[in-house]
Protein backbone atom coordinates (compact mmCIF):
# COMPACT_ATOMS: atom_id res chain seq x y z
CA UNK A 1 128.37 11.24 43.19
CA UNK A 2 131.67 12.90 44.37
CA UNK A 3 133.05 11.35 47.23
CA UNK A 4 133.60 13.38 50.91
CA UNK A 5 137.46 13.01 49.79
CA UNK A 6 137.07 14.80 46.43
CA UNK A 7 135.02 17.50 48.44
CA UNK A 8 137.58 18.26 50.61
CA UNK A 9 140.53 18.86 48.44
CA UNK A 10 138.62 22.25 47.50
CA UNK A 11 140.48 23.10 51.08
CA UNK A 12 143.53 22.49 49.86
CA UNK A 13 146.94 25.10 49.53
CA UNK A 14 145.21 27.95 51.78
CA UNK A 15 147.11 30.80 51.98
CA UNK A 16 146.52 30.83 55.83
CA UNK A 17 145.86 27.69 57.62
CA UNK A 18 142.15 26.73 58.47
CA UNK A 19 141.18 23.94 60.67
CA UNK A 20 139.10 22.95 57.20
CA UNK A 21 143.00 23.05 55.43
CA UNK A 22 144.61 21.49 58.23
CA UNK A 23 141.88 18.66 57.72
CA UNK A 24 142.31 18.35 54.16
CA UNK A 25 145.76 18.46 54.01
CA UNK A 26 145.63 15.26 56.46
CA UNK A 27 143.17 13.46 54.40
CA UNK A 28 145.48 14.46 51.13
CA UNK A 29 148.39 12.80 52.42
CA UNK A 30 146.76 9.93 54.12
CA UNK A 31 147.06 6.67 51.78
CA UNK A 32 144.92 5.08 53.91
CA UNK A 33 142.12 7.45 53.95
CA UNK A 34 138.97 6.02 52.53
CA UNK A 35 139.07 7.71 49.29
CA UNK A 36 136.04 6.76 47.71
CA UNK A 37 133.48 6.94 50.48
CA UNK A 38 129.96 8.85 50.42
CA UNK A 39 129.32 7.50 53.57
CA UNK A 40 129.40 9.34 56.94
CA UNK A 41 129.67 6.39 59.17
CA UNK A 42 133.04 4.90 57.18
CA UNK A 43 134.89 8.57 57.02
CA UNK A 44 133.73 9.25 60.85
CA UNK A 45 134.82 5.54 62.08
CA UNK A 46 138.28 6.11 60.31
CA UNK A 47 138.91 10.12 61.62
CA UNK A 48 137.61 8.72 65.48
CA UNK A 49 140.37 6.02 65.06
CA UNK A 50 142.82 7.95 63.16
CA UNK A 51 142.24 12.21 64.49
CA UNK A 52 144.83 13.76 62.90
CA UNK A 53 144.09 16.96 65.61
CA UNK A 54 141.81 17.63 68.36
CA UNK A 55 139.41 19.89 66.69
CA UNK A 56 138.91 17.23 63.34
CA UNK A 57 136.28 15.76 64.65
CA UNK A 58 134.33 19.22 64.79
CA UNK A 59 135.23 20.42 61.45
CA UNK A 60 134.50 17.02 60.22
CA UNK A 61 131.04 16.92 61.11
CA UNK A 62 130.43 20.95 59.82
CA UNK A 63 132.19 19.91 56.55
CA UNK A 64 129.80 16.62 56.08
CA UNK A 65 126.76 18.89 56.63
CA UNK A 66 128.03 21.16 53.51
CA UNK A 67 128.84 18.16 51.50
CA UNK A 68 125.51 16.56 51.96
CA UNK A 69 123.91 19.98 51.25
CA UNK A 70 125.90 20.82 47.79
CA UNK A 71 125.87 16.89 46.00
């Protein structure tokens, strides 16, 4: 199973920034970001503590909803 990390470099080098690029540009460059995880409480414990922007949380949750619905 591909982890939420792995999903969300698809976001990665848009053209124009997206809250969804913004997000996984964060994530990229975060070494502490837990790269491995399938699981929604771990990644959504670590963004509440850690929100790289206001909106992250938002996009977070839509994004988790597409992952879940394309593994």
């Amino acid at each position: 199973m591909q982890s939420f990390y792995h999903y969300m470099m698809r976001y990665r080098g848009a053209k124009v920034a997206t809250d969804e690029s913004r997000l996984a540009e964060w994530i990229f460059h975060d070494h502490d970001f837990p790269k491995h995880s399938t699981s929604y409480d771990e990644v959504s414990r670590y963004l509440e503590w850690n929100i790289p922007f206001t909106e992250a949380i938002g996009v977070f949750d839509r994004l988790w909803d597409d992952y879940i619905a394309n593994r």
